[in-house]
C-alpha atoms as a PDB file:
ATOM      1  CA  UNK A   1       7.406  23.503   9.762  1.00  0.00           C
ATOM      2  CA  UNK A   2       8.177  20.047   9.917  1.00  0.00           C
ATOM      3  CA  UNK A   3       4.472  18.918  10.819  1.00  0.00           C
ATOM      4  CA  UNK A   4       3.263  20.609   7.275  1.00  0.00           C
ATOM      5  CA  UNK A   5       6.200  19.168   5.369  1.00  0.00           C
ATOM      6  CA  UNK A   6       4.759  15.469   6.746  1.00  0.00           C
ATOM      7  CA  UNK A   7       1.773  16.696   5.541  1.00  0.00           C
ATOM      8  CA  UNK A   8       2.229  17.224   2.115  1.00  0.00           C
ATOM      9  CA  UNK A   9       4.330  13.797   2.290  1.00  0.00           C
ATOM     10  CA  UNK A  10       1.496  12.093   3.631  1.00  0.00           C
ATOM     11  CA  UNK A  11      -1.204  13.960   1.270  1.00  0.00           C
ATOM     12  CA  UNK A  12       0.783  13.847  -2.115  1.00  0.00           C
ATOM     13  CA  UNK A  13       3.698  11.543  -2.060  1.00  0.00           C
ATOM     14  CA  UNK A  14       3.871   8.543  -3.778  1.00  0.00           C
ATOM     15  CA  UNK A  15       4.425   5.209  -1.735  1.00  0.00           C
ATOM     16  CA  UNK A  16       3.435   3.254   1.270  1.00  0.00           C
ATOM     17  CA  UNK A  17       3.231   3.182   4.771  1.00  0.00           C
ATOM     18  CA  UNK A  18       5.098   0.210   6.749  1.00  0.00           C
ATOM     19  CA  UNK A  19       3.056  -1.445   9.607  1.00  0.00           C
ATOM     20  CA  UNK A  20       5.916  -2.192  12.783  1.00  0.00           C
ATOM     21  CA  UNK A  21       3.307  -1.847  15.385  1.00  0.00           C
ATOM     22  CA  UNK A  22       3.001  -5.431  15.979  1.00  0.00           C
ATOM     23  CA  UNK A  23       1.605  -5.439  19.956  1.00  0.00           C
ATOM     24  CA  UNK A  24       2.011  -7.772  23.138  1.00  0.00           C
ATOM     25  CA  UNK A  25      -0.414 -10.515  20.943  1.00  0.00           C
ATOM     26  CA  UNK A  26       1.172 -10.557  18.068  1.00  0.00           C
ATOM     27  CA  UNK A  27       4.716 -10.215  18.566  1.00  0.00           C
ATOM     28  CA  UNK A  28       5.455 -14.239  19.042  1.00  0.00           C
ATOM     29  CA  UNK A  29       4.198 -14.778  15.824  1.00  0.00           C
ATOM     30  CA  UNK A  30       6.616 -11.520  14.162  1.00  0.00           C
ATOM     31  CA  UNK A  31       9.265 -12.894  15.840  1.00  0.00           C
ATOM     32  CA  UNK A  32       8.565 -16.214  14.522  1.00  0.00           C
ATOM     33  CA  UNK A  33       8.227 -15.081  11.290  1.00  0.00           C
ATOM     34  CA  UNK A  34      11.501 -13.845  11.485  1.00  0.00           C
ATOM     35  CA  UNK A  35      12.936 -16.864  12.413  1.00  0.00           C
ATOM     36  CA  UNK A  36      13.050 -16.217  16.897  1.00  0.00           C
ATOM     37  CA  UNK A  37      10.515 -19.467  18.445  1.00  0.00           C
ATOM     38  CA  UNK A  38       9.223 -18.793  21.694  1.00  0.00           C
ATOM     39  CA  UNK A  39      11.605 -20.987  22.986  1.00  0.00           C
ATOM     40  CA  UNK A  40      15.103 -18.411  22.515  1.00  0.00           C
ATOM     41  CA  UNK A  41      13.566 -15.965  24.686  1.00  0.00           C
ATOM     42  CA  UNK A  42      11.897 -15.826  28.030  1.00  0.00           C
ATOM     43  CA  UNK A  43       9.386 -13.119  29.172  1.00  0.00           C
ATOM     44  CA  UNK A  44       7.867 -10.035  27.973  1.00  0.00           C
ATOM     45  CA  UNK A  45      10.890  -7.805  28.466  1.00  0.00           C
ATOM     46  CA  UNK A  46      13.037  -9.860  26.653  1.00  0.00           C
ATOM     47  CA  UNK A  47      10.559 -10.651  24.138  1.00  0.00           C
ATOM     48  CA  UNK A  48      10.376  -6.711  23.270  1.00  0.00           C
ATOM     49  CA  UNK A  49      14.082  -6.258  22.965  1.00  0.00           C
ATOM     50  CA  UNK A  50      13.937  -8.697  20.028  1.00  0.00           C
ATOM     51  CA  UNK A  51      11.649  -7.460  18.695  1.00  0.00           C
ATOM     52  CA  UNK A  52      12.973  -4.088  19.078  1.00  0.00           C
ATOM     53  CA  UNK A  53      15.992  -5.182  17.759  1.00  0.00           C
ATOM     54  CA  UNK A  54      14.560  -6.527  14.685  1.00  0.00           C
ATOM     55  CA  UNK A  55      11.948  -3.119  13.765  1.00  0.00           C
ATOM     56  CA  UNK A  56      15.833  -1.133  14.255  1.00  0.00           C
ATOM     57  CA  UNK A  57      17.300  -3.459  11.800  1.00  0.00           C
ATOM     58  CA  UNK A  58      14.514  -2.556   9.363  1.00  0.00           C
ATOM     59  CA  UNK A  59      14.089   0.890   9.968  1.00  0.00           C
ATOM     60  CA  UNK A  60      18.067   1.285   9.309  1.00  0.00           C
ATOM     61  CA  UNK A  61      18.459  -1.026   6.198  1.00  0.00           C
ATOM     62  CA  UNK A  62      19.522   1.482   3.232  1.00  0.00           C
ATOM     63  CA  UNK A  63      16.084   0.568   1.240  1.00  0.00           C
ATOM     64  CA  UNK A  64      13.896   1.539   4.228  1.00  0.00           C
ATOM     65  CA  UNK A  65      13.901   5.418   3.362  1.00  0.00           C
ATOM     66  CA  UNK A  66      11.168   8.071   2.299  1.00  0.00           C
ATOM     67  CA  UNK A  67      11.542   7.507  -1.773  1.00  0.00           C
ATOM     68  CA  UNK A  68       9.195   4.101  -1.455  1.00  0.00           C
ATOM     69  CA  UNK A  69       8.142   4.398   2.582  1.00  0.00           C
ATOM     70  CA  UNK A  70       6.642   7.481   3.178  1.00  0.00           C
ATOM     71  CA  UNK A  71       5.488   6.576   6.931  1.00  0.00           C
ATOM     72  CA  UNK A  72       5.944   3.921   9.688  1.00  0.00           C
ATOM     73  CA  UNK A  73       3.752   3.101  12.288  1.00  0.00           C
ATOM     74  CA  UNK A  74       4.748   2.060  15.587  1.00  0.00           C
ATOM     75  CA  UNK A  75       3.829   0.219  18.774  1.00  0.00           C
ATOM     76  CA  UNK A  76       4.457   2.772  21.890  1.00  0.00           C
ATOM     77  CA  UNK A  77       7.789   0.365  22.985  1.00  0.00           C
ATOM     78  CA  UNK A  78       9.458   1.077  19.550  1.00  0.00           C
ATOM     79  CA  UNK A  79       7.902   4.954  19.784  1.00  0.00           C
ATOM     80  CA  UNK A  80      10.034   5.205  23.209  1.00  0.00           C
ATOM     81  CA  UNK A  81      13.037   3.309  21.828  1.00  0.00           C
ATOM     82  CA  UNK A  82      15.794   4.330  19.955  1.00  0.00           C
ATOM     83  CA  UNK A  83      17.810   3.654  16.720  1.00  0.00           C
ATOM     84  CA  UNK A  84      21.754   4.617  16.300  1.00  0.00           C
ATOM     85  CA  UNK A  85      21.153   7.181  19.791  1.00  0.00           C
ATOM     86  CA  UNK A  86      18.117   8.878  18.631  1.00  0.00           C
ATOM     87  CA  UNK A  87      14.438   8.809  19.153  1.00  0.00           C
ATOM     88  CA  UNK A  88      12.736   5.934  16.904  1.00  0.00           C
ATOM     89  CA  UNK A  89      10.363   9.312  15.363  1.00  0.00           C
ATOM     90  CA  UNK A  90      13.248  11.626  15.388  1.00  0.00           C
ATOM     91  CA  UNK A  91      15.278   9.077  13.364  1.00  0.00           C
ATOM     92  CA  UNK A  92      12.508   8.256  11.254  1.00  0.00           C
ATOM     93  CA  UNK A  93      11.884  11.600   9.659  1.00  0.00           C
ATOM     94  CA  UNK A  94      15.177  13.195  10.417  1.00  0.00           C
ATOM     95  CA  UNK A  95      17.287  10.269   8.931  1.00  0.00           C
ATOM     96  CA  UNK A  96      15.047   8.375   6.866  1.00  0.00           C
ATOM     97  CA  UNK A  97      12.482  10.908   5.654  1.00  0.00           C
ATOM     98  CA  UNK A  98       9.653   8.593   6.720  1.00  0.00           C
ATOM     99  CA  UNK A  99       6.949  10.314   8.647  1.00  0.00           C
ATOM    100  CA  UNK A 100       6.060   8.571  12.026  1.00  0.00           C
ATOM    101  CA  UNK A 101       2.596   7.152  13.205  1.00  0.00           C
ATOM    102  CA  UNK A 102       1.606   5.165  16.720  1.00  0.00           C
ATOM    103  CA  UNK A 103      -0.519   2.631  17.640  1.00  0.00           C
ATOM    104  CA  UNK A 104      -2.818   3.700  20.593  1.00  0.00           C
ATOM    105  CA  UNK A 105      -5.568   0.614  20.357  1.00  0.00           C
ATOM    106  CA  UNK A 106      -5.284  -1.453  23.501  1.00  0.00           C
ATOM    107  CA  UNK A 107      -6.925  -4.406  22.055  1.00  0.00           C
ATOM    108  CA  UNK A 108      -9.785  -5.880  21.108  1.00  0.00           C
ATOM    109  CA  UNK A 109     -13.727  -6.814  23.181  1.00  0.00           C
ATOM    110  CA  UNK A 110     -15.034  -9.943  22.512  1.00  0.00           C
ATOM    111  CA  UNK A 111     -17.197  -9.743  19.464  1.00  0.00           C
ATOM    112  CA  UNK A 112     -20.840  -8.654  19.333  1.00  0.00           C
ATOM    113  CA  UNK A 113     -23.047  -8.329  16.679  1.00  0.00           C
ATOM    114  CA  UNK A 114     -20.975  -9.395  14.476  1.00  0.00           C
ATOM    115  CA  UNK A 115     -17.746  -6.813  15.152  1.00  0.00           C
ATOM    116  CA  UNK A 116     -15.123  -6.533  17.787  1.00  0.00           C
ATOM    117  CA  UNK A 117     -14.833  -2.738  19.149  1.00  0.00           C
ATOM    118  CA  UNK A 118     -11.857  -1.386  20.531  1.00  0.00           C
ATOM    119  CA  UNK A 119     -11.261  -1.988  24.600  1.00  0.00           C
ATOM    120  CA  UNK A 120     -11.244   0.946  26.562  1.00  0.00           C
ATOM    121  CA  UNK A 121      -7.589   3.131  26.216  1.00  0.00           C
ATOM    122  CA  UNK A 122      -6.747   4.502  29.761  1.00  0.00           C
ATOM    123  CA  UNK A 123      -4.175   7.165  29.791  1.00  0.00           C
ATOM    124  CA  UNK A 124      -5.021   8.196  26.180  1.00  0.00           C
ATOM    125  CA  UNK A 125      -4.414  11.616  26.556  1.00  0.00           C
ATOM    126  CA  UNK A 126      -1.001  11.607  28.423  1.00  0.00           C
ATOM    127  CA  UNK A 127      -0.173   9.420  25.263  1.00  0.00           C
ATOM    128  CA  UNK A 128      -1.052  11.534  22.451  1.00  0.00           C
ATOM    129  CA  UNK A 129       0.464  14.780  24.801  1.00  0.00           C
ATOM    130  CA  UNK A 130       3.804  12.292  24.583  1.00  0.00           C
ATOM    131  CA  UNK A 131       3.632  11.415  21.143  1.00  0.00           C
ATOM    132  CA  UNK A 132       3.280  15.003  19.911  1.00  0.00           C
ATOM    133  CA  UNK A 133       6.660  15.689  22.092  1.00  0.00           C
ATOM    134  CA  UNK A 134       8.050  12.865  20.560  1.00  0.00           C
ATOM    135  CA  UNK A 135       7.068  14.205  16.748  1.00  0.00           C
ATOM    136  CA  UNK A 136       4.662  11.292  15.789  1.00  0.00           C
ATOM    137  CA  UNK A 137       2.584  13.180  13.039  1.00  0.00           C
ATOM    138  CA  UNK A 138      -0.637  10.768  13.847  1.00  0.00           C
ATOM    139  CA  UNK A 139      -2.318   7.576  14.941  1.00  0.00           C
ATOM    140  CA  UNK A 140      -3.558   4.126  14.676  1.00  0.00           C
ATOM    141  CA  UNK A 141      -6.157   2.462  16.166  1.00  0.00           C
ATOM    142  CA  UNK A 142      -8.007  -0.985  15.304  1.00  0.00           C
ATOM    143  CA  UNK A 143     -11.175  -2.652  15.578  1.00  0.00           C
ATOM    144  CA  UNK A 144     -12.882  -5.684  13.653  1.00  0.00           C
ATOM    145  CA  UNK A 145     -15.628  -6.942  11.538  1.00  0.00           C
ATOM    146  CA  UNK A 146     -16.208 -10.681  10.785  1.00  0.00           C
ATOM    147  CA  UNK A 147     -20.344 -10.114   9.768  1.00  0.00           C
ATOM    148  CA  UNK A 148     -22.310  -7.944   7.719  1.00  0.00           C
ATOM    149  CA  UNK A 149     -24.294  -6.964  10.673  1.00  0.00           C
ATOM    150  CA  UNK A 150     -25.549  -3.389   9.984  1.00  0.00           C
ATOM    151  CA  UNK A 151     -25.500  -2.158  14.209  1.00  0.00           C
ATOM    152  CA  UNK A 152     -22.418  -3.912  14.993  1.00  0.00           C
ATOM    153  CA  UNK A 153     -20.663  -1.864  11.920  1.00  0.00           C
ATOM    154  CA  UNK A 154     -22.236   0.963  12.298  1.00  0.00           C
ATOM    155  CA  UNK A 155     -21.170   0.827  16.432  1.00  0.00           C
ATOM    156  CA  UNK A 156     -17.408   0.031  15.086  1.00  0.00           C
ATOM    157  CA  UNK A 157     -17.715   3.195  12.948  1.00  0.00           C
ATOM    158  CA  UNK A 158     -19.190   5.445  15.573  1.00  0.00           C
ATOM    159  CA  UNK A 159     -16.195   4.522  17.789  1.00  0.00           C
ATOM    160  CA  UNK A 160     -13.215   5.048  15.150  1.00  0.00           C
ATOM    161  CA  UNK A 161     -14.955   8.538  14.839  1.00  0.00           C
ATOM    162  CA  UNK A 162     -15.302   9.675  18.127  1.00  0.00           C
ATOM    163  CA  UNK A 163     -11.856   8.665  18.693  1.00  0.00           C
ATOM    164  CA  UNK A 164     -10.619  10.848  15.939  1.00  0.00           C
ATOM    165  CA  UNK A 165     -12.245  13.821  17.330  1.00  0.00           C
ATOM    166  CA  UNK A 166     -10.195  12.967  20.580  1.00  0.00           C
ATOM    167  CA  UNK A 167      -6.653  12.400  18.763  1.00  0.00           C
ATOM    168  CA  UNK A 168      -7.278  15.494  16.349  1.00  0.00           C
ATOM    169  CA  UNK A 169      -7.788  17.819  19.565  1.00  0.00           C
ATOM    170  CA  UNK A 170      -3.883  16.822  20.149  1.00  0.00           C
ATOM    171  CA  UNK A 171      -3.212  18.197  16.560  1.00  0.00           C
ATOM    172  CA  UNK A 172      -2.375  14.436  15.413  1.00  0.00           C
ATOM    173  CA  UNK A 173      -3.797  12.662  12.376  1.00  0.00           C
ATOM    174  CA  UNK A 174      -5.467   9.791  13.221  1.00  0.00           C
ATOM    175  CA  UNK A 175      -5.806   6.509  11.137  1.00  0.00           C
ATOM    176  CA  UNK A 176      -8.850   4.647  11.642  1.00  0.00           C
ATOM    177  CA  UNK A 177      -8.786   1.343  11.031  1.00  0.00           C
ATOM    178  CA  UNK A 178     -12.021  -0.776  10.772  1.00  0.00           C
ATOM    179  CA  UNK A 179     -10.526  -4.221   9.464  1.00  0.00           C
ATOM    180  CA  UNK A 180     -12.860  -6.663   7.553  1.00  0.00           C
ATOM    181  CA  UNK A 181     -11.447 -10.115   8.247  1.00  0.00           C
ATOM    182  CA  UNK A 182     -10.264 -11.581   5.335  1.00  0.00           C
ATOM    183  CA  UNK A 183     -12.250 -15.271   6.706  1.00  0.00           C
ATOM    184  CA  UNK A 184     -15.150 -13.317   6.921  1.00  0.00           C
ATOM    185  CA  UNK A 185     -18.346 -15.525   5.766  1.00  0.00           C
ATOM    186  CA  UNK A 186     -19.913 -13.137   3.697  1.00  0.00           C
ATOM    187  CA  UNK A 187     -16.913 -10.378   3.163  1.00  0.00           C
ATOM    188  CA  UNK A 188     -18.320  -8.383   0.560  1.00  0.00           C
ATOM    189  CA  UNK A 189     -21.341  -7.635   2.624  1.00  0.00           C
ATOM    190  CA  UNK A 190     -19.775  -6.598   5.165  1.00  0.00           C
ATOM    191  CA  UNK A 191     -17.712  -5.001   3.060  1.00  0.00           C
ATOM    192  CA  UNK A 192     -20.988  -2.893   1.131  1.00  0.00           C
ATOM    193  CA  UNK A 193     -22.061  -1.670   4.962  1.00  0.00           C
ATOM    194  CA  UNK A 194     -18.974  -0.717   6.540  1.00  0.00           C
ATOM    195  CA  UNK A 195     -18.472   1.707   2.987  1.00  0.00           C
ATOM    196  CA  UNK A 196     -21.615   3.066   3.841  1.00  0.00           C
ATOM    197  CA  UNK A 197     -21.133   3.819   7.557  1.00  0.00           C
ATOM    198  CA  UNK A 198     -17.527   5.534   6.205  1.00  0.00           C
ATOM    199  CA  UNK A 199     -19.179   7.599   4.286  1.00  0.00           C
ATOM    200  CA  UNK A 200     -21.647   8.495   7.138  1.00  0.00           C
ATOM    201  CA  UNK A 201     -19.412   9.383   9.112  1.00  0.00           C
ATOM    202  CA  UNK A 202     -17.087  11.282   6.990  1.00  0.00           C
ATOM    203  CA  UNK A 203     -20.073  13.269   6.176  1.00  0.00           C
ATOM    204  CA  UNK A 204     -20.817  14.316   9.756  1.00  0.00           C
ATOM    205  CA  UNK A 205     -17.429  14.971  11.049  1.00  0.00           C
ATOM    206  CA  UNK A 206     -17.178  17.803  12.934  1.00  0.00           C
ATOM    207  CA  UNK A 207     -14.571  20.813  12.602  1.00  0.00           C
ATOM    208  CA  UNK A 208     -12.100  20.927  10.048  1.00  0.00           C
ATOM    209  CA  UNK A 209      -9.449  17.635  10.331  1.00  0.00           C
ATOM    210  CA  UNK A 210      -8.831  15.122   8.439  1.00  0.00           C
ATOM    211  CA  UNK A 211      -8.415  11.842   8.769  1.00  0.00           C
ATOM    212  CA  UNK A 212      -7.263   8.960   6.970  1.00  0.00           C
ATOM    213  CA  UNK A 213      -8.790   5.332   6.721  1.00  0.00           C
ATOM    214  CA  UNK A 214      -7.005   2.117   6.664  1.00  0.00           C
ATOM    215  CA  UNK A 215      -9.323  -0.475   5.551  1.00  0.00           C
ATOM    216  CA  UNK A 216      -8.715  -4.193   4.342  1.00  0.00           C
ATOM    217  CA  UNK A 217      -8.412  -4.447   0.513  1.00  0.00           C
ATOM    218  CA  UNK A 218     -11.919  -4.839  -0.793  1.00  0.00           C
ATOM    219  CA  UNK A 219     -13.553  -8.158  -3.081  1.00  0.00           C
ATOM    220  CA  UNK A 220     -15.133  -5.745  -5.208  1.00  0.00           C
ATOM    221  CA  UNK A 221     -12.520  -3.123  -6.552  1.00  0.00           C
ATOM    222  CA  UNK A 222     -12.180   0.320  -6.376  1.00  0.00           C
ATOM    223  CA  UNK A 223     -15.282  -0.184  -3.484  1.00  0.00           C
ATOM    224  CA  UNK A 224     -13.280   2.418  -1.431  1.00  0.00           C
ATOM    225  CA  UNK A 225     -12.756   4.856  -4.549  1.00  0.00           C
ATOM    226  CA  UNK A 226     -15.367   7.343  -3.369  1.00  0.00           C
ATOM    227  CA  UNK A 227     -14.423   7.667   0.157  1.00  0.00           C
ATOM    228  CA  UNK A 228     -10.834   7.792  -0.894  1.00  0.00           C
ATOM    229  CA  UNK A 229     -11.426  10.903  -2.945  1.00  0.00           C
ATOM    230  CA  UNK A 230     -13.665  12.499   0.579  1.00  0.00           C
ATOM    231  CA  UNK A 231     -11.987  16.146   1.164  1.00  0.00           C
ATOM    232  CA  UNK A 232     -11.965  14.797   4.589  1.00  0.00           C
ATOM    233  CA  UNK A 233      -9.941  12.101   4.088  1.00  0.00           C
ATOM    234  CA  UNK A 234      -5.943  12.953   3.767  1.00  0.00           C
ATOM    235  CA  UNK A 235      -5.487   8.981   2.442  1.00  0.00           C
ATOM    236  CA  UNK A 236      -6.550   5.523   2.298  1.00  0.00           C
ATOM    237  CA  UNK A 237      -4.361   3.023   2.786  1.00  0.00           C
ATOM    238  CA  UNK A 238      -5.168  -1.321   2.939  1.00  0.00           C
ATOM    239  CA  UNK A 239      -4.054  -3.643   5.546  1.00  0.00           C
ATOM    240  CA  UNK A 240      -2.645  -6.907   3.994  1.00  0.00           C
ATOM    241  CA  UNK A 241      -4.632  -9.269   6.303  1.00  0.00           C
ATOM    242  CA  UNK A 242      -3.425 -12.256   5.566  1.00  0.00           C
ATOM    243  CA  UNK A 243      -3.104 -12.235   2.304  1.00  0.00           C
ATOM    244  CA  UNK A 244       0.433 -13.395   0.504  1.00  0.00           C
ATOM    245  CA  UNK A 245       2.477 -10.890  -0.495  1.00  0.00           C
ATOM    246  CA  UNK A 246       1.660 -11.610  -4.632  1.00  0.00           C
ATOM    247  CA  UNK A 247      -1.868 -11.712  -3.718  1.00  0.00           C
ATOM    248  CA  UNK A 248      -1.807  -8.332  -1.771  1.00  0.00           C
ATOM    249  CA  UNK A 249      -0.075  -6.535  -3.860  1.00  0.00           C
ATOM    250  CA  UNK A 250      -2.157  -7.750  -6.627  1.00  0.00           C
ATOM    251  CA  UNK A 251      -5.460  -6.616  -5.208  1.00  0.00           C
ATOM    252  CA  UNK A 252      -3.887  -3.514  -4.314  1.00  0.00           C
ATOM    253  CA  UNK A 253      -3.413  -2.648  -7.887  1.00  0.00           C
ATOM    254  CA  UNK A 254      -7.173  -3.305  -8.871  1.00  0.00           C
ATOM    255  CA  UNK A 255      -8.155   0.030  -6.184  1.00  0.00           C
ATOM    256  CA  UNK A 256      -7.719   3.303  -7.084  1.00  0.00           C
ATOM    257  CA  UNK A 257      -6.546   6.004  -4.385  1.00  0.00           C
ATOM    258  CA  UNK A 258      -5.589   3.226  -2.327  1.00  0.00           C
ATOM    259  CA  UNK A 259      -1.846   2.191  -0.930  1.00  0.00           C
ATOM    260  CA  UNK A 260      -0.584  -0.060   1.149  1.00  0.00           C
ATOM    261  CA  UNK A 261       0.112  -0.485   4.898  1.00  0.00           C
ATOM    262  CA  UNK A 262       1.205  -3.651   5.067  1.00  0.00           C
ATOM    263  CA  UNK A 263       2.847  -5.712   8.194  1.00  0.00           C
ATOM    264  CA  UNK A 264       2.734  -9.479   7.589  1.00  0.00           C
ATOM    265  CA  UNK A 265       3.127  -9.191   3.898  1.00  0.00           C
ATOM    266  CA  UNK A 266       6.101  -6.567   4.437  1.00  0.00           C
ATOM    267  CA  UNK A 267       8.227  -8.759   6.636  1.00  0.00           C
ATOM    268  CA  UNK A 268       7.501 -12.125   5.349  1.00  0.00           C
ATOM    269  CA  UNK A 269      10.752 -13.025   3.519  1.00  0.00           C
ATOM    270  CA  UNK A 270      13.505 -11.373   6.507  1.00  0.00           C
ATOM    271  CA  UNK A 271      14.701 -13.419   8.719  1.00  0.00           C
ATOM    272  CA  UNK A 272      17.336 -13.006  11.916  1.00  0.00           C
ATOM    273  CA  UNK A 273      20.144 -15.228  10.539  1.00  0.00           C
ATOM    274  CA  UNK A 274      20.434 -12.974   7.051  1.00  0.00           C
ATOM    275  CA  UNK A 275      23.615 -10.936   6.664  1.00  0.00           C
ATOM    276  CA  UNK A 276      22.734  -7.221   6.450  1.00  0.00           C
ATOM    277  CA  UNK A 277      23.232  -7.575   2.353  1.00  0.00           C
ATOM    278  CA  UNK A 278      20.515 -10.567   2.123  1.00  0.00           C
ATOM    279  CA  UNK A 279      18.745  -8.698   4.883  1.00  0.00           C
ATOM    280  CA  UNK A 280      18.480  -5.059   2.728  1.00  0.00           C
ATOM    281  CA  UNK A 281      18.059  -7.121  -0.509  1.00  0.00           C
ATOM    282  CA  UNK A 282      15.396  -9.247   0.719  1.00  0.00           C
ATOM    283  CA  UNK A 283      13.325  -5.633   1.940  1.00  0.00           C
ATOM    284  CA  UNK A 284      14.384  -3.623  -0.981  1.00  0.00           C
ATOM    285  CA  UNK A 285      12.806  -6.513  -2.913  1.00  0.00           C
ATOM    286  CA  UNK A 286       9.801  -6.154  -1.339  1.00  0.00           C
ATOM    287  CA  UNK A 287       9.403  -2.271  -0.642  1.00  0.00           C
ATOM    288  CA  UNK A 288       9.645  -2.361  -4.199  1.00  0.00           C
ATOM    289  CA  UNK A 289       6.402  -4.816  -4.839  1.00  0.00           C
ATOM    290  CA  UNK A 290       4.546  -2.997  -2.245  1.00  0.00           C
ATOM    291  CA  UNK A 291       5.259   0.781  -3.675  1.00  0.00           C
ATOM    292  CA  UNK A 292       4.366  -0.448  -7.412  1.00  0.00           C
ATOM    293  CA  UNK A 293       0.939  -2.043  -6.333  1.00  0.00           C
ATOM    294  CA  UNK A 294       0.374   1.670  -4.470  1.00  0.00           C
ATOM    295  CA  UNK A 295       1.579   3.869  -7.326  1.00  0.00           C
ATOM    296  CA  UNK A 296       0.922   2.060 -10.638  1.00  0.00           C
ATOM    297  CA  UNK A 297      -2.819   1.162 -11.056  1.00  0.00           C
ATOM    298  CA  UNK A 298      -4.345  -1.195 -12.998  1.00  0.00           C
END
C-alpha cells in the first residue's frame, strides 16, 4: 500500500522534509522573500495565487524530488491546488516521490504563562476526513514558547497531545510542533522543560500511533537525542526559526536523530525573476545543505 511505503520513507529514509505551509500571516513576508512586495498584488485571493504559483514552481523544479526531500508540508490552499493537472499530494508522491503533510493549526492565542497555545480548529474533522481522500500521509500543527514557565509548557504539551489522539483516529500521522522562539530570554530553559514534558507525554500516549515531533534546534546539542530514539516517535525533525541558512544547517549537524524541516532557511536564496536554470540551481544548492546537515552528523 502506498500509506506503508510513506511509512517506511518517513521512518528510514534519509533526508528532509520541506516546510510550504506558509499561512494567511505569513505569506507577505514569503512572497517578499521571493522578491513579490505587497504592493504587485491586491487581496487575499490574489495574494494566494502567487503564492501558489511560487510553492508549484518549487515543487516541480528537477532537484525538488524524494532522493534529498522525503516530505512536504502544506497549507490547506496548496493541499486543494494543483500542479501540471493533478492534485498538489497526488503529484507529490506520485511524481516526485515526496510524501505529503498539512497544516491544520489555525493560529496562535495570545500568550500566557509564558507560551502561546493553538486557537481553537473548527471543522477539524471534515479536514483530516479530506486530507485522507486527498492522500496526505499526516499533519502539522503549531504552538509557541517564549519562557521557561513550567504550566504554560506543560499546557502547550498537553494540547499537541490531545490533538494527536484526534488526527491519529483519521489514520494520519501527526507532527507536533511546540516551537521554542529562537529570541527567547532564557532559551535553554525553556528548552530543559519542554524536553521533559515530551517525554511525559510520549510516555503516556495512549494506543499504539506514533507520532513525530518537530521542535526548534536546541542550544545544548543532541538535547532531543532521547526523545528522538522514543519507539513512539516515527521522527524528529527542527524548524529553522530564524536562523540563516549556514547557521541552521550547522546546528543541525551537532543533533543526532534530528533532520530538518525548514521554510525560511529553504527558500531564502529563490526569487520570482530567476530563469527556471538559476531557479533549480539556486534550490538544488540548497536541498543539498539542508540534506547533509540531516544525514551526516557531527
Amino acid at each position: 500500500m502506498s500509506s506503508d511505503r510513506m511509512k517506511t520513507q518517513m521512518s528510514d529514509k534519509g533526508g528532509f522534509i520541506a516546510a510550504l505551509d506558509q499561512s494567511g500571516g505569513s505569506t507577505p513576508r514569503a512572497l517578499a522573500q521571493y522578491g513579490i512586495m505587497e504592493t504587485a498584488y491586491s487581496g487575499d485571493e490574489e495574494m494566494f495565487r502567487l503564492v501558489h504559483e511560487m510553492r508549484v514552481r518549487i515543487i516541480t523544479a528537477p532537484s525538488f524530488n524524494g532522493d534529498k526531500v522525503i516530505g512536504a508540508i502544506l497549507f490547506e490552499r496548496t493541499m486543494d491546488g494543483e500542479a501540471k493537472g493533478k492534485p498538489v499530494p497526488s503529484y507529490l508522491w506520485e511524481d516526485r516521490g515526496v510524501v505529503p503533510f498539512l497544516k491544520v493549526d489555525k493560529g496562535l492565542e495570545a500568550e500566557k504563562d509564558g507560551v502561546s497555545l493553538m486557537k481553537p480548529i473548527p471543522g477539524l474533522d471534515d479536514l483530516l476526513a479530506r486530507a485522507v481522500k486527498l492522500g496526505v500521509y499526516g499533519t502539522k500543527e503549531r504552538s509557541v514558547v517564549n519562557l521557561p514557565n513550567r504550566e504554560g509548557i506543560a499546557a502547550i504539551a498537553k494540547q499537541q497531545f490531545d490533538l494527536a489522539q484526534q488526527i491519529a483516529a483519521h489514520g494520519l500521522v501527526p507532527i507536533l510542533e511546540p516551537e521554542v522562539l529562537v529570541k527567547s530570554p532564557d532559551k535553554p530553559g525553556a528548552e530543559a522543560i519542554l524536553h521533559d514534558e515530551l517525554l511525559k507525554g510520549l510516555d503516556a500516549l495512549p494506543g499504539d500511533y506514533k507520532v513525530m515531533l518537530k521542535v526548534t534546534i536546541p542550544d545544548k546539542a543532541d538535547l532531543y537525542k532521547d526523545v528522538a530514539e522514543h519507539p513512539r516517535v516515527e521522527r524528529l525533525v527542527a524548524l529553522s526559526g530564524g536562523y540563516s541558512l549556514d547557521d541552521a544547517c550547522t546546528r543541525l549537524s551537532h543533533n543526532h536523530g534530528m533532520i530538518a524541516s525548514f521554510s525560511r532557511a529553504l527558500l531564502g536564496g529563490l526569487k520570482a525573476d530567476m530563469s527556471d536554470a538559476d531557479f533549480d540551481a539556486a534550490l538544488s544548492k540548497t536541498i543539498d545543505k539542508i540534506y547533509r546537515a540531516s544525514v551526516d552528523k557531527v
